[in-house]
PDB file of N, CA and C in Angstrom:
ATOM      1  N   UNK A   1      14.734 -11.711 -18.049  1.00  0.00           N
ATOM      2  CA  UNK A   1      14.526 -12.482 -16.838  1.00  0.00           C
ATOM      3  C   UNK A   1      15.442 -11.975 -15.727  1.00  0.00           C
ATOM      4  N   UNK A   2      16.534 -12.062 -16.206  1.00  0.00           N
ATOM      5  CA  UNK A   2      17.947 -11.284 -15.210  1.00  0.00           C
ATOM      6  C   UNK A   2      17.076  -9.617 -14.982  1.00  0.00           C
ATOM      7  N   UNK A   3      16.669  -8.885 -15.132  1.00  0.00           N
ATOM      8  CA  UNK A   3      16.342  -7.496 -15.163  1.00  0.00           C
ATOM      9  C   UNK A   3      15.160  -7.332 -13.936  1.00  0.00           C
ATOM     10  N   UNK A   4      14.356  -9.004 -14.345  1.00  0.00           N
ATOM     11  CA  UNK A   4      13.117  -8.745 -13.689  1.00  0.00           C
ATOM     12  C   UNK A   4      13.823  -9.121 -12.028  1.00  0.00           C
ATOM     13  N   UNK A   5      14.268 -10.633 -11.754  1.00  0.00           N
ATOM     14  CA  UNK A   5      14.947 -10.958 -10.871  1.00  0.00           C
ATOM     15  C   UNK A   5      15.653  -9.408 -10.123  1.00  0.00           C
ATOM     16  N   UNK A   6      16.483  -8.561 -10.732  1.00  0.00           N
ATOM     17  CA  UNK A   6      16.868  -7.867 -10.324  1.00  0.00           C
ATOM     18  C   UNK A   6      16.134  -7.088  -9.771  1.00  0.00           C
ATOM     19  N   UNK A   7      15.044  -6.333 -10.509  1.00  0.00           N
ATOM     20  CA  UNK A   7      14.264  -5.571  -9.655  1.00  0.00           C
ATOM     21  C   UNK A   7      13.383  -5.839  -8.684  1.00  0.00           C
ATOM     22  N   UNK A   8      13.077  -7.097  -8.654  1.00  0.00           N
ATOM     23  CA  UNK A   8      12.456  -8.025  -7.275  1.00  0.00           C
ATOM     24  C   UNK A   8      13.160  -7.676  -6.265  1.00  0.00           C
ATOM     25  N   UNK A   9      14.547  -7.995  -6.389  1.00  0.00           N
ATOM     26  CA  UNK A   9      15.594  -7.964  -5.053  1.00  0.00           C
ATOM     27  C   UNK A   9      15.634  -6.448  -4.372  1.00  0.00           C
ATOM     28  N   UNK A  10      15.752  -5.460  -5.298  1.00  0.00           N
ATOM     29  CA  UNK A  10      15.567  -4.018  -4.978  1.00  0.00           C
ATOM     30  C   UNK A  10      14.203  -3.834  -4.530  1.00  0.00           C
ATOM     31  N   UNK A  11      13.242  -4.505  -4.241  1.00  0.00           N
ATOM     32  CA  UNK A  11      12.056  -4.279  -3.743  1.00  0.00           C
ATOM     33  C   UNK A  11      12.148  -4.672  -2.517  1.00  0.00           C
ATOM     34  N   UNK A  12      12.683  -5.828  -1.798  1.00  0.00           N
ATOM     35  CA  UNK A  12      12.885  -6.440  -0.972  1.00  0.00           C
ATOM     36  C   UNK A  12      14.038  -5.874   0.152  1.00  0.00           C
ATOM     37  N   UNK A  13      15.298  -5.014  -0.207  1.00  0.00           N
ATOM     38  CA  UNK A  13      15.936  -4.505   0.598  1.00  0.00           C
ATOM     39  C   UNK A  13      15.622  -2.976   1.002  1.00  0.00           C
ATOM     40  N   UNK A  14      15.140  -3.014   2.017  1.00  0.00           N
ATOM     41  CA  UNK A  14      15.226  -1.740   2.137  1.00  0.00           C
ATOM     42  C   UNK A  14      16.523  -0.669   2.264  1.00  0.00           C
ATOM     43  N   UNK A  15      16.271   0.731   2.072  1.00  0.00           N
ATOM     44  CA  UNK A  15      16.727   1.679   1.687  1.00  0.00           C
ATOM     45  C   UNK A  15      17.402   2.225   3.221  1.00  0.00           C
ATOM     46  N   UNK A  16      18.306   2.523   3.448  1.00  0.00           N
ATOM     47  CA  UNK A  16      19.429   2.918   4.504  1.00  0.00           C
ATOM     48  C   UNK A  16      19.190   4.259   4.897  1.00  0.00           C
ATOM     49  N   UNK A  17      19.134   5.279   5.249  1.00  0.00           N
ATOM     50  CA  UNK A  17      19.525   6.752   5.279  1.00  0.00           C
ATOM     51  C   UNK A  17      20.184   7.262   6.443  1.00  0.00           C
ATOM     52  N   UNK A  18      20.949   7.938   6.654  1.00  0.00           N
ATOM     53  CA  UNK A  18      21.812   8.053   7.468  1.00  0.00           C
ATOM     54  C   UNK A  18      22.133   9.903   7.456  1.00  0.00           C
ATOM     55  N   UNK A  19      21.689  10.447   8.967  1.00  0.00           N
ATOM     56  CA  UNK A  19      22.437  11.748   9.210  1.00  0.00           C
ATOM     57  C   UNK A  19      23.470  11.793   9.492  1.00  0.00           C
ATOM     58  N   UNK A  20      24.673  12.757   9.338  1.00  0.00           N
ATOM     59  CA  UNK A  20      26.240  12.927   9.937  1.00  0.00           C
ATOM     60  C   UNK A  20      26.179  14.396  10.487  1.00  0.00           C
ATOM     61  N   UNK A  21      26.808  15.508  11.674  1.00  0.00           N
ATOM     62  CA  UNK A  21      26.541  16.259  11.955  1.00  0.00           C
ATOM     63  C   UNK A  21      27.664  16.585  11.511  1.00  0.00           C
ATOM     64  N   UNK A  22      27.963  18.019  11.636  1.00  0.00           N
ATOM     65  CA  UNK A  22      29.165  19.080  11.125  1.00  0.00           C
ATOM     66  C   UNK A  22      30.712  18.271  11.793  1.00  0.00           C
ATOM     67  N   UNK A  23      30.778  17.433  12.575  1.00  0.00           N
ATOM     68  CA  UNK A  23      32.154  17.251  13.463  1.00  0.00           C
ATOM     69  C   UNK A  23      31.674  15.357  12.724  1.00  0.00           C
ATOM     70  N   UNK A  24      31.274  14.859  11.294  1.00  0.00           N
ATOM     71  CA  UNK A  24      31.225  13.328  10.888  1.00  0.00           C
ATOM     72  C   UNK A  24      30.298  12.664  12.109  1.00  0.00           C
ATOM     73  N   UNK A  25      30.176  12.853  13.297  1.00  0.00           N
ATOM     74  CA  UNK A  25      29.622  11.624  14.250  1.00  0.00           C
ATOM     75  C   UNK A  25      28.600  11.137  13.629  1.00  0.00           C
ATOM     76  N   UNK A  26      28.197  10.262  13.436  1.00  0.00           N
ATOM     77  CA  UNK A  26      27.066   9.560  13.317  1.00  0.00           C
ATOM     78  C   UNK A  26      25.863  10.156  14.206  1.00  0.00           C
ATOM     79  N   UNK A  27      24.897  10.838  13.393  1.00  0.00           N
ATOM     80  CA  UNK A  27      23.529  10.911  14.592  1.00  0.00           C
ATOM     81  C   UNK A  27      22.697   9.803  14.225  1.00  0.00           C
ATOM     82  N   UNK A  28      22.272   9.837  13.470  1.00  0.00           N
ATOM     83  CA  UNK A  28      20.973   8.570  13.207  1.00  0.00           C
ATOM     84  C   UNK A  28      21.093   7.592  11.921  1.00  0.00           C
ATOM     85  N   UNK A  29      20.280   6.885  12.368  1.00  0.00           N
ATOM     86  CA  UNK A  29      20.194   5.905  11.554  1.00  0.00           C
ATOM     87  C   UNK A  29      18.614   5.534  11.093  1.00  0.00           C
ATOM     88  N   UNK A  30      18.203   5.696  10.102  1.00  0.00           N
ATOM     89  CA  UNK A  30      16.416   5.673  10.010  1.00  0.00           C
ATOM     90  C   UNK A  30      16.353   4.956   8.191  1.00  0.00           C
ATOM     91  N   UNK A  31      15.469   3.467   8.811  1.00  0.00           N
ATOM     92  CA  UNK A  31      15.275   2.852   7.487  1.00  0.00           C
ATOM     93  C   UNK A  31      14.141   3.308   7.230  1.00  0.00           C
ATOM     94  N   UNK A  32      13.727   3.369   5.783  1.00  0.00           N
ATOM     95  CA  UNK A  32      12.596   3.952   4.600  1.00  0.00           C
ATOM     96  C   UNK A  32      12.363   2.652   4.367  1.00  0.00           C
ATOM     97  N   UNK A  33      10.346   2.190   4.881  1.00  0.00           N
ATOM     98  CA  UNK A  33      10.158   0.824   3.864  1.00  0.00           C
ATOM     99  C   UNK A  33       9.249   1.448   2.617  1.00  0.00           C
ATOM    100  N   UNK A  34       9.781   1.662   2.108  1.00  0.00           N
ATOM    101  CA  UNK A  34       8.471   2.091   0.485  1.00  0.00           C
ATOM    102  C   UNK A  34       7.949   0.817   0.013  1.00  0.00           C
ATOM    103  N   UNK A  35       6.703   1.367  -0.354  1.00  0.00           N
ATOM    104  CA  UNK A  35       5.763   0.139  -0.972  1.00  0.00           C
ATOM    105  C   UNK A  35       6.603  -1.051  -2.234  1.00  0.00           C
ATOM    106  N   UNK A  36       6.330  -2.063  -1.406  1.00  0.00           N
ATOM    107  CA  UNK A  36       6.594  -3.149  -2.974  1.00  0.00           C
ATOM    108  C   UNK A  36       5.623  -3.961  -3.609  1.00  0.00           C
ATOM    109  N   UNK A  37       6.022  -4.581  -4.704  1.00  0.00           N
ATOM    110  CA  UNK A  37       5.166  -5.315  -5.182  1.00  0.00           C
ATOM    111  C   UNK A  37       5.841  -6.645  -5.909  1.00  0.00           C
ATOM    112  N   UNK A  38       5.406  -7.830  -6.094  1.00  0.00           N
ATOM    113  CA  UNK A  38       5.983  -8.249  -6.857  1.00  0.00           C
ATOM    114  C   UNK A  38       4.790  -9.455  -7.681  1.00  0.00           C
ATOM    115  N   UNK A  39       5.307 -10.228  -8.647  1.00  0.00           N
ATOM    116  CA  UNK A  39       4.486 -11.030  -9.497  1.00  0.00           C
ATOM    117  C   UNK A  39       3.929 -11.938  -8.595  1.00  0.00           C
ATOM    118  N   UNK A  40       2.563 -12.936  -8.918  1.00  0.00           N
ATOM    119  CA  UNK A  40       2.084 -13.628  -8.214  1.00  0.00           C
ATOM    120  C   UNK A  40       1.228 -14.137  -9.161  1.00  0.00           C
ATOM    121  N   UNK A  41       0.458 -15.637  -9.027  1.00  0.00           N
ATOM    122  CA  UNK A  41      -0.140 -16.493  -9.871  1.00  0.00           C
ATOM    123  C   UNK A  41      -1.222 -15.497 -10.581  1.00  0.00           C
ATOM    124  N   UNK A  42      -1.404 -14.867 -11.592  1.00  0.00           N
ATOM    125  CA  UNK A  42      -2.924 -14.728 -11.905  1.00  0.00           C
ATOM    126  C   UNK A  42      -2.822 -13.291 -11.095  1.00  0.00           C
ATOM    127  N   UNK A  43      -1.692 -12.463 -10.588  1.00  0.00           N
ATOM    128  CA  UNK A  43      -1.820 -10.773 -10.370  1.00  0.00           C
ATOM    129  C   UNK A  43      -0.785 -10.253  -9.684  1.00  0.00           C
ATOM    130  N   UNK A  44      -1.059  -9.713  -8.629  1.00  0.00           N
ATOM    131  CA  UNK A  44       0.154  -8.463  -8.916  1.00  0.00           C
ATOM    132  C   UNK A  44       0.218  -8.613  -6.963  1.00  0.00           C
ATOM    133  N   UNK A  45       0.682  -8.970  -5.784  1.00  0.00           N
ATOM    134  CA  UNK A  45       0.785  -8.392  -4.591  1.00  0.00           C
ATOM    135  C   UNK A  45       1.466  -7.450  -4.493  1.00  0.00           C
ATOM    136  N   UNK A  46       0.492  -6.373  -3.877  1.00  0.00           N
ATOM    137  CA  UNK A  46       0.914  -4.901  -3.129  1.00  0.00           C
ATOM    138  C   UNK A  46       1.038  -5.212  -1.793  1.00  0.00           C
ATOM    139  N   UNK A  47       1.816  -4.373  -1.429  1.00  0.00           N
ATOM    140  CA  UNK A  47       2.729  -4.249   0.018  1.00  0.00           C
ATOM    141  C   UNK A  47       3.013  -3.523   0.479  1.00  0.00           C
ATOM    142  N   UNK A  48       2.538  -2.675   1.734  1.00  0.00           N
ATOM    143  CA  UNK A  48       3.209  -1.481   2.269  1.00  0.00           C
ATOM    144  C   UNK A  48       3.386  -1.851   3.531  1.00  0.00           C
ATOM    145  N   UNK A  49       4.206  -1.226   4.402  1.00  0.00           N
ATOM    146  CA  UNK A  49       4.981  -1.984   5.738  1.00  0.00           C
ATOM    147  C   UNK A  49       5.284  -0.713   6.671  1.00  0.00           C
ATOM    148  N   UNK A  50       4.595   0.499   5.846  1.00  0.00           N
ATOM    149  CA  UNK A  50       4.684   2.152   6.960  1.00  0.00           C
ATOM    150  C   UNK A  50       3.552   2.403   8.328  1.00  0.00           C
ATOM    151  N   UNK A  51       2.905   1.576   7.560  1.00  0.00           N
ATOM    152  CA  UNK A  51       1.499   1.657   8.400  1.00  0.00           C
ATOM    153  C   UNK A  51       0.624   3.108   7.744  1.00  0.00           C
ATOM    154  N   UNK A  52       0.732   3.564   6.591  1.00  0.00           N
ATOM    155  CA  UNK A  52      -0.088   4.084   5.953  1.00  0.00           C
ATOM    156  C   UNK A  52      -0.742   3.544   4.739  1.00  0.00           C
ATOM    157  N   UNK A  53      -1.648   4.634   4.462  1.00  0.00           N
ATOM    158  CA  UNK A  53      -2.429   4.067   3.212  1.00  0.00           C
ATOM    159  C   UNK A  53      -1.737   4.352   1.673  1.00  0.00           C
ATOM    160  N   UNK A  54      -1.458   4.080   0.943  1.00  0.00           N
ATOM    161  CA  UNK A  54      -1.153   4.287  -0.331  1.00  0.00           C
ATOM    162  C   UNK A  54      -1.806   3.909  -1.559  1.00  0.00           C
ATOM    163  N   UNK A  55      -2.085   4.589  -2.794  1.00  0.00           N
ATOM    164  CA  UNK A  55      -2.802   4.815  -3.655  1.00  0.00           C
ATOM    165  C   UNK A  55      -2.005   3.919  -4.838  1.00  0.00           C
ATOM    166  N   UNK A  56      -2.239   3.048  -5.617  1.00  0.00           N
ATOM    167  CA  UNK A  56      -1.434   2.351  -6.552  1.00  0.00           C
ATOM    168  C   UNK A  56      -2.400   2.684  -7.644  1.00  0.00           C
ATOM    169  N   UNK A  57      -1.505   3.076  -8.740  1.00  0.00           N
ATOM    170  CA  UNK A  57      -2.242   2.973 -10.116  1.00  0.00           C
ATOM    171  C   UNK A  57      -1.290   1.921 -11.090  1.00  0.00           C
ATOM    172  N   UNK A  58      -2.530   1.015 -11.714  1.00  0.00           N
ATOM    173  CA  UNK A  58      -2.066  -0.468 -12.954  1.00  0.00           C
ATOM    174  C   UNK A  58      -2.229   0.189 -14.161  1.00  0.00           C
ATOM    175  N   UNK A  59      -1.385   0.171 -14.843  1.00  0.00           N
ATOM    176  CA  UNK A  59      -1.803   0.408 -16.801  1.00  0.00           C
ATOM    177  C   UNK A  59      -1.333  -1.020 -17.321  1.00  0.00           C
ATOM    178  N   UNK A  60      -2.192  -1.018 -18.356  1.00  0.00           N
ATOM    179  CA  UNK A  60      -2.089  -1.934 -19.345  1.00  0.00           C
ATOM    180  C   UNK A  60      -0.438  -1.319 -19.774  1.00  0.00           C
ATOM    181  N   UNK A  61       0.114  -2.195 -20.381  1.00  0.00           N
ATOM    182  CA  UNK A  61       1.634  -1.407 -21.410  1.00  0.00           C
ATOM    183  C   UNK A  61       1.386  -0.646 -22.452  1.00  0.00           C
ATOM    184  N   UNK A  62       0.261  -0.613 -23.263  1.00  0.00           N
ATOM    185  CA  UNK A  62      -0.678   0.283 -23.499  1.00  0.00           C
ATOM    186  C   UNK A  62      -1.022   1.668 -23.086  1.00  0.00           C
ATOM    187  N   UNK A  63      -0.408   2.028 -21.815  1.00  0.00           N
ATOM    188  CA  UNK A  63      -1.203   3.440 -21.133  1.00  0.00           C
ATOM    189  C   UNK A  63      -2.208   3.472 -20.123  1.00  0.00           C
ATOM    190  N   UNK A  64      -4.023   2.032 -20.838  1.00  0.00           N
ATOM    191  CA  UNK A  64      -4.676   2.227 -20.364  1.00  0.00           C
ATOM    192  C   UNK A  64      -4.966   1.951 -18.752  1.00  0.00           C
ATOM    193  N   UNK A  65      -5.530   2.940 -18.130  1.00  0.00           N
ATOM    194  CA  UNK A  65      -6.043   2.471 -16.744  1.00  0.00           C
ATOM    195  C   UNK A  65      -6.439   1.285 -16.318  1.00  0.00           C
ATOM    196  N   UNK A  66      -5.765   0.028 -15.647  1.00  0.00           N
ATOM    197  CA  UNK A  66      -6.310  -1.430 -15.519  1.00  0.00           C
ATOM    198  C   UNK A  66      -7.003  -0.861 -14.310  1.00  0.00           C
ATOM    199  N   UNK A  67      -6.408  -0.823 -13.079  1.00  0.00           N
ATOM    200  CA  UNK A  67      -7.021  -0.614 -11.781  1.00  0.00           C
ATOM    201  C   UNK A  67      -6.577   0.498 -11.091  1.00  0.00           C
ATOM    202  N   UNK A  68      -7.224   0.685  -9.908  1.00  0.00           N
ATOM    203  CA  UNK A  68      -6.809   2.203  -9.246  1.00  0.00           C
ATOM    204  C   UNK A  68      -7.051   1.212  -7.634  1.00  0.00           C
ATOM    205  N   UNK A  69      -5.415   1.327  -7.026  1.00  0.00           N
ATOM    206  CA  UNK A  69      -6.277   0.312  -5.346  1.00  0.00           C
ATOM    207  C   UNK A  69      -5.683   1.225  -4.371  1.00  0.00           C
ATOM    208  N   UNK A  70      -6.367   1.368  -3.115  1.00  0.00           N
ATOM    209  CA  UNK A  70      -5.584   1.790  -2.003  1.00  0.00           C
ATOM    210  C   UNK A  70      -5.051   0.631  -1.046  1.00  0.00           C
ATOM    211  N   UNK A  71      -4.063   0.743  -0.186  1.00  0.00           N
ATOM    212  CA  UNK A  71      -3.374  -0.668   0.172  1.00  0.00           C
ATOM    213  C   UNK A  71      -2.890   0.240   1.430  1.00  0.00           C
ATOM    214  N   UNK A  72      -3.182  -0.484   2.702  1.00  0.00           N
ATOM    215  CA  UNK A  72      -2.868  -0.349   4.054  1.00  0.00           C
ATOM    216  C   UNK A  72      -2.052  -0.864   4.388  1.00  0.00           C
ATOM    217  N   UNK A  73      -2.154  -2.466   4.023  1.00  0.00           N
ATOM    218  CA  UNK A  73      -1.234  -3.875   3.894  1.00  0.00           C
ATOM    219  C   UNK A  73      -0.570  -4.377   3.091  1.00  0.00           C
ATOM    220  N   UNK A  74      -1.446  -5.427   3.285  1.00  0.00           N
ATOM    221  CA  UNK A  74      -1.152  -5.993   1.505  1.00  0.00           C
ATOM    222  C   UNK A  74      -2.089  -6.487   1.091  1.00  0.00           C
ATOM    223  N   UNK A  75      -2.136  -6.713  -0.603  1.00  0.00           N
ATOM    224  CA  UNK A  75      -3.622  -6.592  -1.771  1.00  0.00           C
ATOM    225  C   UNK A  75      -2.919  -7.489  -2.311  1.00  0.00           C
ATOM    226  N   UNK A  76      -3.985  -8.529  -3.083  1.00  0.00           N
ATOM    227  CA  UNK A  76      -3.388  -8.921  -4.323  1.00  0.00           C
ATOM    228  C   UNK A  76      -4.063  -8.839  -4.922  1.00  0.00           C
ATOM    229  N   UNK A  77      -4.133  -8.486  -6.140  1.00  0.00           N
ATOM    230  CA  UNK A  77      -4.903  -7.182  -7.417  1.00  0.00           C
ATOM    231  C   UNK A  77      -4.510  -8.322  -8.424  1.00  0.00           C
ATOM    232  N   UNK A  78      -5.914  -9.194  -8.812  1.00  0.00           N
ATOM    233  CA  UNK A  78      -6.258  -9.925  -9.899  1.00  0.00           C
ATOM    234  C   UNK A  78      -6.148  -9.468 -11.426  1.00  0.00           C
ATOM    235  N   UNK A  79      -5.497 -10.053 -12.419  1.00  0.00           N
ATOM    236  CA  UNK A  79      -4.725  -9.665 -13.499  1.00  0.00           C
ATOM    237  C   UNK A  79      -4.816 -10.740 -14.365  1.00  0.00           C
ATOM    238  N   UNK A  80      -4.963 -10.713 -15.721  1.00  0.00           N
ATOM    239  CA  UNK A  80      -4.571 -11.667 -16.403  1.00  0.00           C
ATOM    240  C   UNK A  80      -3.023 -11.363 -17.118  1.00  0.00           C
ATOM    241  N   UNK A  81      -2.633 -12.240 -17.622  1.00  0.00           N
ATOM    242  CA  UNK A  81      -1.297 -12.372 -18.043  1.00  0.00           C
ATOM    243  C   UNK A  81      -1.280 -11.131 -19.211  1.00  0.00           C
ATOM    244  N   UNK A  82      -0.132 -10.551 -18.921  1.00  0.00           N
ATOM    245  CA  UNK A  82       0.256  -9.171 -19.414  1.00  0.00           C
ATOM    246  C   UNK A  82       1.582  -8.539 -18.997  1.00  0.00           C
ATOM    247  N   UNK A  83       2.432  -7.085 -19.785  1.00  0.00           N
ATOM    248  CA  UNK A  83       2.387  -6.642 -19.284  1.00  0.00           C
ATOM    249  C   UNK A  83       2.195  -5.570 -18.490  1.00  0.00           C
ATOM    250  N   UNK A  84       2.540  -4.575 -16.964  1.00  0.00           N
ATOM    251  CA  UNK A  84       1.471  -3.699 -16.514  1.00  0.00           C
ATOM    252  C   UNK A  84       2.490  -2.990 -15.641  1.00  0.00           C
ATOM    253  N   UNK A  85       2.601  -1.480 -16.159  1.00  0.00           N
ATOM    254  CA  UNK A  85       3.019  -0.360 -15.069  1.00  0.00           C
ATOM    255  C   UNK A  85       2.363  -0.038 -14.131  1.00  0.00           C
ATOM    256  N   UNK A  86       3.441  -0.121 -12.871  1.00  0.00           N
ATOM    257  CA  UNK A  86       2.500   0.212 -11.530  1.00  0.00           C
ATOM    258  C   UNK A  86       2.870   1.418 -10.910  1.00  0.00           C
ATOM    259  N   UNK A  87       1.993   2.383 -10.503  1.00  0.00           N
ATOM    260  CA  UNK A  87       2.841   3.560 -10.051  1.00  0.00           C
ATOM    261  C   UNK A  87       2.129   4.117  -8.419  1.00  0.00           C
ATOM    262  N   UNK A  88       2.731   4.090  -7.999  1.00  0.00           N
ATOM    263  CA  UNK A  88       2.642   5.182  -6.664  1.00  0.00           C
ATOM    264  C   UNK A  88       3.258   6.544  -6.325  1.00  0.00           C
ATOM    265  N   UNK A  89       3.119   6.819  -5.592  1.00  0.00           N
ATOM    266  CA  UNK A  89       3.912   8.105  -4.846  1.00  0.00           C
ATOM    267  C   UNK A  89       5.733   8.415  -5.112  1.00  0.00           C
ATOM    268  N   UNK A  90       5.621   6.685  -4.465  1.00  0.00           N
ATOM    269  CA  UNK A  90       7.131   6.862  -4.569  1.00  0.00           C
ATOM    270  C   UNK A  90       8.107   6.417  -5.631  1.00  0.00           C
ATOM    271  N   UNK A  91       7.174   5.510  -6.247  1.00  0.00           N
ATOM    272  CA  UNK A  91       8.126   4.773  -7.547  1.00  0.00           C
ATOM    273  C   UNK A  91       7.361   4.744  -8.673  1.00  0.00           C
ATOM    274  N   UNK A  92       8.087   4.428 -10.040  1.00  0.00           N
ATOM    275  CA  UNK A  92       6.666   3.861 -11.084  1.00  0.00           C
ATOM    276  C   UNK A  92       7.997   3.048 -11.813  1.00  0.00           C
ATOM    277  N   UNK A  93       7.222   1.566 -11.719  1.00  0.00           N
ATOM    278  CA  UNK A  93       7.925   0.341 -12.119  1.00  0.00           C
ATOM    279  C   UNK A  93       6.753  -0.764 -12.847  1.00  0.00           C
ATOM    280  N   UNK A  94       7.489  -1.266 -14.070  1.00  0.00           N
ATOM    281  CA  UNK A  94       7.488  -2.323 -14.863  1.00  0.00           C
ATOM    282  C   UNK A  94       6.885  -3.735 -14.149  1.00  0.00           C
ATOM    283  N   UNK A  95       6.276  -4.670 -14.519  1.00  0.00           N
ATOM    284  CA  UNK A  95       5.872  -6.045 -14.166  1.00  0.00           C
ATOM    285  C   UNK A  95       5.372  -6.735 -15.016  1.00  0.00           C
ATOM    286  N   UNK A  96       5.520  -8.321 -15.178  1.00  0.00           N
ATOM    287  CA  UNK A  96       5.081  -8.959 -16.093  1.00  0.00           C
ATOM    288  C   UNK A  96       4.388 -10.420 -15.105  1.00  0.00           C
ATOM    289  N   UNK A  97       3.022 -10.073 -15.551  1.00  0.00           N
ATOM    290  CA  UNK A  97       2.017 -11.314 -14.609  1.00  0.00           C
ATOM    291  C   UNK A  97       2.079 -12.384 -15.836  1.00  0.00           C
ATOM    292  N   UNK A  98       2.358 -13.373 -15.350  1.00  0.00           N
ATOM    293  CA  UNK A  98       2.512 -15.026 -15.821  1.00  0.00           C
ATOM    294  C   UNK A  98       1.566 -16.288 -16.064  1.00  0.00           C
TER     295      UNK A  98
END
């Protein structure tokens, strides 16, 4: 429960990145929102916040292929209780629908 909680919160903050030039000054400052997802009654909400499209693939814990979605916004991708690896581009993470 502590593990899952945890990785919720890491979905939710975004990621910092920061240039420094040869003399330390600070040049920029540029946040990364990568796609999240988290549990929801009966499935799974996808989330992207770049303003592009992204490709999500669901497995059963099993391996097998549940769904294949593309997500502009946000989806919520109907599921029965299980659990289901989700993978994109940028991450591939664990979930358990309730």
């Amino acid at each position: 429960m502590t593990l899952a909680i945890a990785a919720c919160l890491a979905f939710w903050m975004p990621a910092m990145l920061s240039a420094q030039s040869a003399d330390d000054d600070l040049v920029t400052s540029v946040t990364t929102s990568a796609p999240m997802m988290k549990a929801v009654s009966q499935g799974i909400e996808l989330t992207v916040t770049d303003g592009e499209t992204h490709h999500f693939y669901i497995y059963s814990i099993t391996g097998q292929m549940v769904k294949s979605v593309d997500v502009a916004e946000s989806v919520t991708v109907d599921l029965p209780q299980g659990y289901y690896i989700v993978k994109c581009k940028d991450w591939s993470k664990k979930i358990v629908v309730r």
